[in-house]
N, C-alpha and C. Protein backbone atom coordinates (compact mmCIF):
# COMPACT_ATOMS: atom_id res chain seq x y z
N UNK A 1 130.32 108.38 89.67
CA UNK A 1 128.87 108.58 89.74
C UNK A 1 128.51 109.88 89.03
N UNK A 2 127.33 110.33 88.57
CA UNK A 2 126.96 111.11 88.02
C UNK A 2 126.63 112.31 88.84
N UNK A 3 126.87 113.82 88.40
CA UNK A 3 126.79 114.76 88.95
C UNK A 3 125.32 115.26 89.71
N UNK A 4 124.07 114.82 89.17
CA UNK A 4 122.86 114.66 89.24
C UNK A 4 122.68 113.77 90.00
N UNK A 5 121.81 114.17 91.36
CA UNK A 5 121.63 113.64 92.47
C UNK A 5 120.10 112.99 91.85
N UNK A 6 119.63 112.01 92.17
CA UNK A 6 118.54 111.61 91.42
C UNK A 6 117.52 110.74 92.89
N UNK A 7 116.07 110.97 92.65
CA UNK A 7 115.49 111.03 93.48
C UNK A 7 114.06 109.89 92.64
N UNK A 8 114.19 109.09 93.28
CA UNK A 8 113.55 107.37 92.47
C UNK A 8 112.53 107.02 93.26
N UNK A 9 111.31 106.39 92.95
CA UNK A 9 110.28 105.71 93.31
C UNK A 9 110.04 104.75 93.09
N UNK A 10 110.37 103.66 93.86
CA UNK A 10 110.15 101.61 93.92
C UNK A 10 108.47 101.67 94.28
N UNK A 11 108.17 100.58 93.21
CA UNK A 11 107.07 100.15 93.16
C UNK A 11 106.89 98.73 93.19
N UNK A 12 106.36 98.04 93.99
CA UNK A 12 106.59 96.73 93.94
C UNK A 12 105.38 96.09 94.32
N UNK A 13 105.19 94.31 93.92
CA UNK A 13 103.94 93.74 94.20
C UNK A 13 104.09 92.41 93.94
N UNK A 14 103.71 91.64 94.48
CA UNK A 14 103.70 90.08 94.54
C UNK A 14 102.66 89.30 93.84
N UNK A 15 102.48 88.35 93.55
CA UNK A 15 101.16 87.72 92.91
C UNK A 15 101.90 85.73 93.08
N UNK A 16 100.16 85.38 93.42
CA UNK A 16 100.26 84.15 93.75
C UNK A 16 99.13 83.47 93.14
N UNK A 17 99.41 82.47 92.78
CA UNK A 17 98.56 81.50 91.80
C UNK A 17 97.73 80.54 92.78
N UNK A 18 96.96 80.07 92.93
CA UNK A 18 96.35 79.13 93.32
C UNK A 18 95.13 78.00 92.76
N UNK A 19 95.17 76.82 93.37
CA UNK A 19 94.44 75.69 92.91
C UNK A 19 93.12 76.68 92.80
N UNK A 20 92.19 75.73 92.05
CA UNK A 20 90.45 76.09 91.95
C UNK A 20 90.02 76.05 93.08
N UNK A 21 90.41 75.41 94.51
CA UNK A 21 89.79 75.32 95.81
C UNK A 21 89.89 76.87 96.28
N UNK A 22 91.05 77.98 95.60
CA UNK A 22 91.43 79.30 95.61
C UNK A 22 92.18 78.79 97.52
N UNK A 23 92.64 77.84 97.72
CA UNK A 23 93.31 77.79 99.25
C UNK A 23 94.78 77.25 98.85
N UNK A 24 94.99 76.48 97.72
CA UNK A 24 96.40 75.82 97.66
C UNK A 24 97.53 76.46 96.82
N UNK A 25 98.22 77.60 97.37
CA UNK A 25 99.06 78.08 96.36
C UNK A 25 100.05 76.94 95.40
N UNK A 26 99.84 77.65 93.68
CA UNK A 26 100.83 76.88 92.96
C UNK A 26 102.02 77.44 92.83
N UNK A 27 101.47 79.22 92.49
CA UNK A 27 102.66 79.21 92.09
C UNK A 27 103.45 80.66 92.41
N UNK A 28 104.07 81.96 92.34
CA UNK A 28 104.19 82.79 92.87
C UNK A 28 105.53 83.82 91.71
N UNK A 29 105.23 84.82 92.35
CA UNK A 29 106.60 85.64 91.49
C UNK A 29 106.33 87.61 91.96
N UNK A 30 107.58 87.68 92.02
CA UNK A 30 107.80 88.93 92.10
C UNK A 30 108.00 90.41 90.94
N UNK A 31 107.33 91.36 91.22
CA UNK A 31 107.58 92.57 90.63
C UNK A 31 107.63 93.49 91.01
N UNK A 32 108.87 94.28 90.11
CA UNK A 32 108.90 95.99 90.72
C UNK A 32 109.23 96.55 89.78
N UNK A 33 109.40 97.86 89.81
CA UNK A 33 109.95 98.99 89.27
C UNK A 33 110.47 100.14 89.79
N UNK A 34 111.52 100.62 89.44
CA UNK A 34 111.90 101.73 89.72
C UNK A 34 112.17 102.87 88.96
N UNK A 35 111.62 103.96 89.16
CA UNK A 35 111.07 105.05 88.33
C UNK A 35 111.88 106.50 88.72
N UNK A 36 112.16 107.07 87.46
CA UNK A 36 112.13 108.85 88.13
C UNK A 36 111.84 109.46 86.82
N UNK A 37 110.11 109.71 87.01
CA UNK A 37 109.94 109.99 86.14
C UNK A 37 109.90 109.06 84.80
N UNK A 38 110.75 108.22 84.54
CA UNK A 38 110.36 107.08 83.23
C UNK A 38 111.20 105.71 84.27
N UNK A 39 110.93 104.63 83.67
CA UNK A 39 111.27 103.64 84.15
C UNK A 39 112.47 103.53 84.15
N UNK A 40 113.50 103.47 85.25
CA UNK A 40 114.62 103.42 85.08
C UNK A 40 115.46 101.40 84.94
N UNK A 41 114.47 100.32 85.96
CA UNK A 41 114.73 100.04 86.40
C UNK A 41 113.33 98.70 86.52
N UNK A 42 113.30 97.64 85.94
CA UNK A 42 112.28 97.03 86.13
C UNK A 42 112.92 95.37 86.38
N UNK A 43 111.93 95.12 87.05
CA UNK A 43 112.08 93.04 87.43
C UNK A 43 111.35 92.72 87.43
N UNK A 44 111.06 91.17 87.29
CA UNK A 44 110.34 90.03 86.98
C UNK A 44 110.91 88.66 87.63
N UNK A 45 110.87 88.14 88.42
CA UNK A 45 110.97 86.50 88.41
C UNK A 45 110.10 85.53 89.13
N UNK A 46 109.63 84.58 89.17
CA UNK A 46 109.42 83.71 89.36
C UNK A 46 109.96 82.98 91.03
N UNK A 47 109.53 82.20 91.59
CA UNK A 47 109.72 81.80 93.05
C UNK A 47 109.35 80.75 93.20
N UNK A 48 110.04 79.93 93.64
CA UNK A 48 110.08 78.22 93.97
C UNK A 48 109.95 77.86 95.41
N UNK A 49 110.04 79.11 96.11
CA UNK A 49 109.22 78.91 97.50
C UNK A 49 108.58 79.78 98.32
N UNK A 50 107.38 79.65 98.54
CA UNK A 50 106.91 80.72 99.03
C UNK A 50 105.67 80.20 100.34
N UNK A 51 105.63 80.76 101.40
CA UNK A 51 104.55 80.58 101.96
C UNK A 51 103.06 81.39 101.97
N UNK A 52 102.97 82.70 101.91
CA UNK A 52 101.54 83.41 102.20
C UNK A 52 102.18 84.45 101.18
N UNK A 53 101.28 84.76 100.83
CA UNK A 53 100.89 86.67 99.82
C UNK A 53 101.82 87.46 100.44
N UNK A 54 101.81 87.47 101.70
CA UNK A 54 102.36 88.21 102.87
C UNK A 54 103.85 88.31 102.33
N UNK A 55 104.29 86.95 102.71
CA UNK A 55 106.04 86.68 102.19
C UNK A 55 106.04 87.08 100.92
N UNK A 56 105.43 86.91 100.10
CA UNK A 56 105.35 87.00 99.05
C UNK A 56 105.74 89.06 98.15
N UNK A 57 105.15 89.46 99.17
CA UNK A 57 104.90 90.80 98.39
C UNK A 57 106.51 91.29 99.55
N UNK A 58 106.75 90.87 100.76
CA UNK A 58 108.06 91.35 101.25
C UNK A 58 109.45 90.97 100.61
N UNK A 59 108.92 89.97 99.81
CA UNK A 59 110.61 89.34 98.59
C UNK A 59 110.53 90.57 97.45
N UNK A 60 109.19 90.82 97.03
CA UNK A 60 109.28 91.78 96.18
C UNK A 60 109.87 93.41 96.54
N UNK A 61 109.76 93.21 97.82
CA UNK A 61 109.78 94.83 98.25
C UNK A 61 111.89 94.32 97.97
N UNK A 62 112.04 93.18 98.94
CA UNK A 62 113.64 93.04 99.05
C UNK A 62 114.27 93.17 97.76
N UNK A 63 113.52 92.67 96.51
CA UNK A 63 114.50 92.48 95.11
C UNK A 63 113.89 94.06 95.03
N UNK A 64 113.02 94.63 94.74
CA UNK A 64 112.85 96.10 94.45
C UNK A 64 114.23 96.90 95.57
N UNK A 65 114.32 96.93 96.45
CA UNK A 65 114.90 97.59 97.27
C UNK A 65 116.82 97.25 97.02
N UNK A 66 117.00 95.75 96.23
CA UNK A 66 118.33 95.63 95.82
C UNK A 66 118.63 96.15 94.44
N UNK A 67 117.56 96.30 93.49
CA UNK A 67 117.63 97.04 92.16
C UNK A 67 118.03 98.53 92.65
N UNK A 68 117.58 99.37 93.40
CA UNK A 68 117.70 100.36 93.68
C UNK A 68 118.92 100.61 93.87
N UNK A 69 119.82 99.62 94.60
CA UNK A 69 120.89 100.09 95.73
C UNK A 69 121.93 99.82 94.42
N UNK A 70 121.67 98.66 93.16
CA UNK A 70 122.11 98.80 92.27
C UNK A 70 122.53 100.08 91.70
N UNK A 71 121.39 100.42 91.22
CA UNK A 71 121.30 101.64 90.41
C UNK A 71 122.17 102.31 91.35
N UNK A 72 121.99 102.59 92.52
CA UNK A 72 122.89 103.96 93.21
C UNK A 72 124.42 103.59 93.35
N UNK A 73 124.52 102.23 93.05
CA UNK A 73 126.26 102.19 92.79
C UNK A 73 126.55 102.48 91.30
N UNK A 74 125.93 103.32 90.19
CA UNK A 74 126.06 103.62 88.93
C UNK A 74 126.03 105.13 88.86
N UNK A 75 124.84 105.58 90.02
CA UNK A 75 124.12 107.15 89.69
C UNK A 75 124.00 107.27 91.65
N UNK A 76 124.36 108.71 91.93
CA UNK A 76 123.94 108.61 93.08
C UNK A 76 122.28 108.77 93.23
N UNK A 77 121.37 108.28 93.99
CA UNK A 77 120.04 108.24 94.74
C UNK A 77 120.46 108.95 95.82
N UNK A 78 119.79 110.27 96.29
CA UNK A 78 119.47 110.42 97.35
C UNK A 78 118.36 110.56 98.02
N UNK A 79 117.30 110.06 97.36
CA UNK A 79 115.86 109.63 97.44
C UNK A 79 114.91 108.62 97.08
N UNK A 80 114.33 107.66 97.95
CA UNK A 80 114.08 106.64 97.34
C UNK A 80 112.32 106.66 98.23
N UNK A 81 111.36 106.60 97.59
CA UNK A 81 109.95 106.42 97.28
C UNK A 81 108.94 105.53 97.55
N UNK A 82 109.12 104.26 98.32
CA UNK A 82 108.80 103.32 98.34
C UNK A 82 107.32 103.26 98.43
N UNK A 83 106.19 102.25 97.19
CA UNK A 83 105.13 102.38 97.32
C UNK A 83 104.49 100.98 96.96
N UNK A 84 103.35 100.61 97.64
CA UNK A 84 102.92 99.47 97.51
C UNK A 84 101.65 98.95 97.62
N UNK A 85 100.88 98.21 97.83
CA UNK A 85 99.50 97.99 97.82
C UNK A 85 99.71 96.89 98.98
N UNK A 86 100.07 96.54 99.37
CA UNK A 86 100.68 95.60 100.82
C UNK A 86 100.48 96.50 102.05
N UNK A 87 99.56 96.58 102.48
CA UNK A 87 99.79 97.78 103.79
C UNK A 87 100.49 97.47 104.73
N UNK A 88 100.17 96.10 105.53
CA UNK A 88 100.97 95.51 106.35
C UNK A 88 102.39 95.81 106.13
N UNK A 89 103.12 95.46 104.87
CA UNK A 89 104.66 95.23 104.55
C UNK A 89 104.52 96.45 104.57
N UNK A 90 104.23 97.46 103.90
CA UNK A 90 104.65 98.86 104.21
C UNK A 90 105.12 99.63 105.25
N UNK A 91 103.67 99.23 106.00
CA UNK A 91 103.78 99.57 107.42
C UNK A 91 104.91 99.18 108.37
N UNK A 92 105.39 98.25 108.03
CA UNK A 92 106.36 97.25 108.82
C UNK A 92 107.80 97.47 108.53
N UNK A 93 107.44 98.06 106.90
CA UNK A 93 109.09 98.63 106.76
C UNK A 93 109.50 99.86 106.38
N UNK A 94 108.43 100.98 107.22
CA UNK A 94 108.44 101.98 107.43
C UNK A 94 108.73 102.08 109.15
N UNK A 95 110.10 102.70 109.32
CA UNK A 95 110.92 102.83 110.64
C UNK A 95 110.00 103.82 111.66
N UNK A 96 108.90 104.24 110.89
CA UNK A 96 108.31 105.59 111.34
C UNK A 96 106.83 104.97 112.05
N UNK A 97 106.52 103.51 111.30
CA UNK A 97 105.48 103.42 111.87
C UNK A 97 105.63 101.71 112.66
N UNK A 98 105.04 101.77 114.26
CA UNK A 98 105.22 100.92 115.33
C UNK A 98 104.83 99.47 114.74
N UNK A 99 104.71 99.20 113.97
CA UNK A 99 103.85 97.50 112.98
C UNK A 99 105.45 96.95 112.97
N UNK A 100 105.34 95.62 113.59
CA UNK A 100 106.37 94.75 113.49
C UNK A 100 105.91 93.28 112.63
N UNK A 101 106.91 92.59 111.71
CA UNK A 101 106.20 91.59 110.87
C UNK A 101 106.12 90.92 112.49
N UNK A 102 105.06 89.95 111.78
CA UNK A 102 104.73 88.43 112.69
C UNK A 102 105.45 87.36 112.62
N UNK A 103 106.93 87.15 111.78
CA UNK A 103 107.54 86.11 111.93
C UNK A 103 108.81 86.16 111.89
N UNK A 104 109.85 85.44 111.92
CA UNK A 104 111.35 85.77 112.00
C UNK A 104 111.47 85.97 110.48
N UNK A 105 111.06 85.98 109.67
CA UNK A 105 111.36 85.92 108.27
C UNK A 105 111.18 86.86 107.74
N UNK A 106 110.03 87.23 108.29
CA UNK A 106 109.33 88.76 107.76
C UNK A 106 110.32 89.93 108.75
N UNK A 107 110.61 89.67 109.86
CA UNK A 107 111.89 91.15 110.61
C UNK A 107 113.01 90.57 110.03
N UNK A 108 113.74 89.33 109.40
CA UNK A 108 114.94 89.47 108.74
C UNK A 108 114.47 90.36 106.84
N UNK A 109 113.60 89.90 106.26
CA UNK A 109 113.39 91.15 105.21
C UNK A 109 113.93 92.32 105.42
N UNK A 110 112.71 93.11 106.46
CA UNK A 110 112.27 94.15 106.87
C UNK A 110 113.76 95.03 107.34
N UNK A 111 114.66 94.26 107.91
CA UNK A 111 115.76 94.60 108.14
C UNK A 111 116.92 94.62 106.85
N UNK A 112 116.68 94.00 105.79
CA UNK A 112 117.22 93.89 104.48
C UNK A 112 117.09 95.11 103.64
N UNK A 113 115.56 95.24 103.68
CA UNK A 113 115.44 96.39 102.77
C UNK A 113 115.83 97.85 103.37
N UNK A 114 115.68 97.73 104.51
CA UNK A 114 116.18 99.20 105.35
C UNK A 114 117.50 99.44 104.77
N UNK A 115 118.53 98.11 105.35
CA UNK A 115 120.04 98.14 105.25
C UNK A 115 120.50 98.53 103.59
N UNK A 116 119.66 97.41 102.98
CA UNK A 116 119.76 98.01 101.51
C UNK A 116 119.45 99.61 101.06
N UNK A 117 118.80 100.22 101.57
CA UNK A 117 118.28 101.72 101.55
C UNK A 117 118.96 102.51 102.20
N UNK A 118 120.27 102.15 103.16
CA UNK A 118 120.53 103.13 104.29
C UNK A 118 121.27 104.15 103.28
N UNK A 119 121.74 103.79 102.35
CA UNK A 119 122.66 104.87 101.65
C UNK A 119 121.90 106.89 101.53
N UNK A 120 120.54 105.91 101.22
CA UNK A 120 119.64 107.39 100.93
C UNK A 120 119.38 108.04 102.21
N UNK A 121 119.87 109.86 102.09
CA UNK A 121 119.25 110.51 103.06
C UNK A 121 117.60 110.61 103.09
N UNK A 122 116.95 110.31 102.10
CA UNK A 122 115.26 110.64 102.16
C UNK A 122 114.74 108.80 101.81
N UNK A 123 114.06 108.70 103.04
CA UNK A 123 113.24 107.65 102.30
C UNK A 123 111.84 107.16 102.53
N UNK A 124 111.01 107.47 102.05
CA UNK A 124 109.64 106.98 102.14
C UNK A 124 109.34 105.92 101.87
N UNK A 125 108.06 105.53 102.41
CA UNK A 125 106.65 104.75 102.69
C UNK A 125 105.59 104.77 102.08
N UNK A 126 104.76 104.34 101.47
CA UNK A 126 103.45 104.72 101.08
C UNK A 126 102.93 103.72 100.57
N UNK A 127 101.44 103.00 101.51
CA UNK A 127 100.61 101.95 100.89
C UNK A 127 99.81 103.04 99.72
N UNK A 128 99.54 102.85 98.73
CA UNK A 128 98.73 102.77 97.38
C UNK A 128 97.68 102.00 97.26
N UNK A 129 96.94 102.26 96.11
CA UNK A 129 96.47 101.15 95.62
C UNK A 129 97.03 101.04 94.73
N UNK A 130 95.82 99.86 93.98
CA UNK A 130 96.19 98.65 92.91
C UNK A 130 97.01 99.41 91.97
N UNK A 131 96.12 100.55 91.33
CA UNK A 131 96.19 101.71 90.15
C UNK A 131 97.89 101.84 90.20
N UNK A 132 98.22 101.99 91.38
CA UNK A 132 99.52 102.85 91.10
C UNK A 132 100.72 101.92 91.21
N UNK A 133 100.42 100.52 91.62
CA UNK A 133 101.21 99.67 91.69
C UNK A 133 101.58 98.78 90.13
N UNK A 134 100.06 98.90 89.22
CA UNK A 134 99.62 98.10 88.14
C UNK A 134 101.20 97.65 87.05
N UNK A 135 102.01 98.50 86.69
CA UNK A 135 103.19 97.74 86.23
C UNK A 135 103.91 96.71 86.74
N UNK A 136 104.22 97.14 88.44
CA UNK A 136 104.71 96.38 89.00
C UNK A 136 104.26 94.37 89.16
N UNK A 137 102.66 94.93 89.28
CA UNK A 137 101.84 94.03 89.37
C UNK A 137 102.03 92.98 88.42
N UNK A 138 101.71 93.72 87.19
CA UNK A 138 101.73 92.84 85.52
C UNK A 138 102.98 92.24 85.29
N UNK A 139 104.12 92.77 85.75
CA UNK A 139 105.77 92.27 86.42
C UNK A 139 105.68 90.97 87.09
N UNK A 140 105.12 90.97 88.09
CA UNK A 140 104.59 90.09 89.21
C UNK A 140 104.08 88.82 88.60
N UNK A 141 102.71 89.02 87.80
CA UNK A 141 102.28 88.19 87.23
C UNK A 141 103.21 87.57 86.10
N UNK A 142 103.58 87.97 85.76
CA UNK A 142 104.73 87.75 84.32
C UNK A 142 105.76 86.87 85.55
N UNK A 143 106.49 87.01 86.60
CA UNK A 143 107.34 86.14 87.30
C UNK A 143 106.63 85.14 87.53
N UNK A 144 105.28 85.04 87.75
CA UNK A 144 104.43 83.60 88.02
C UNK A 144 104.21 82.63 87.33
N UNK A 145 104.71 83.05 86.07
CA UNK A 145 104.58 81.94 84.62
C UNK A 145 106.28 81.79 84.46
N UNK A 146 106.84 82.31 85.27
CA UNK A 146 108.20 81.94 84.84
C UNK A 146 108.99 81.07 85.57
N UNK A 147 109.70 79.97 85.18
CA UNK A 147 110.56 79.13 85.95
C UNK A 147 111.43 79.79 86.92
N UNK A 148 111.42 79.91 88.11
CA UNK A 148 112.30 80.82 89.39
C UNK A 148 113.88 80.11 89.07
């Protein structure tokens, strides 16, 4: 690993397509990035199953949160940033704040991305907005046109 302890910010965001009724999702995909300072670290794909926005933006946080753990088996991380426009998922997978998901699917995530993160001594939380998520986002959208 590299002598330089390096200290990274995941950005992540979901996007979902839907019929003209705007009620029948078609189609869905995930994005993130991970940053220090320049992009170290970016994804895109596509999803062949999905139920609500909800699930949707917590797969993104999980593939953002396994890019990371990547990277730190190359370079050590001892800081990892986590930011999102999802308040709920934030909230929920921030250990600091009492918000538990609402389904078994959403506390098996929530428990994914922690475990995936335990390596780092520092790790933050932070709902955002749109603005600061917007790569991730355009990521997101770019996985929604893509075959999962």
């Amino acid at each position: 690993m590299s002598d330089t302890n390096l200290s990274v910010v995941l950005s992540f965001d979901g996007s979902m397509l839907y019929e003209p009724d705007n009620a029948t999702p078609t189609a869905a995909g995930v994005g993130y990035v991970v940053r220090a300072g320049r992009p170290l670290v970016e994804g895109a794909r596509g999803l062949s199953a999905f139920v609500s926005s909800t699930h949707v933006e917590y797969r993104a946080l999980v593939a953002g949160a396994r890019a990371v753990a990547n990277l730190h088996a190359h370079r050590e991380v001892v800081g990892v940033h986590v930011e999102g426009d999802a308040a709920a998922v934030i909230e929920a997978a921030d250990p600091d704040h009492p918000a538990v998901p609402g389904d078994d699917v959403m506390r098996r995530r929530v428990r994914t991305v922690r475990r995936r993160l335990s390596f780092a001594p520092t790790v933050t939380y932070r709902h955002v907005g749109r603005e600061r998520v917007r790569r991730a986002h355009d990521l997101a959208r770019r996985g929604v046109s893509r075959d999962p």
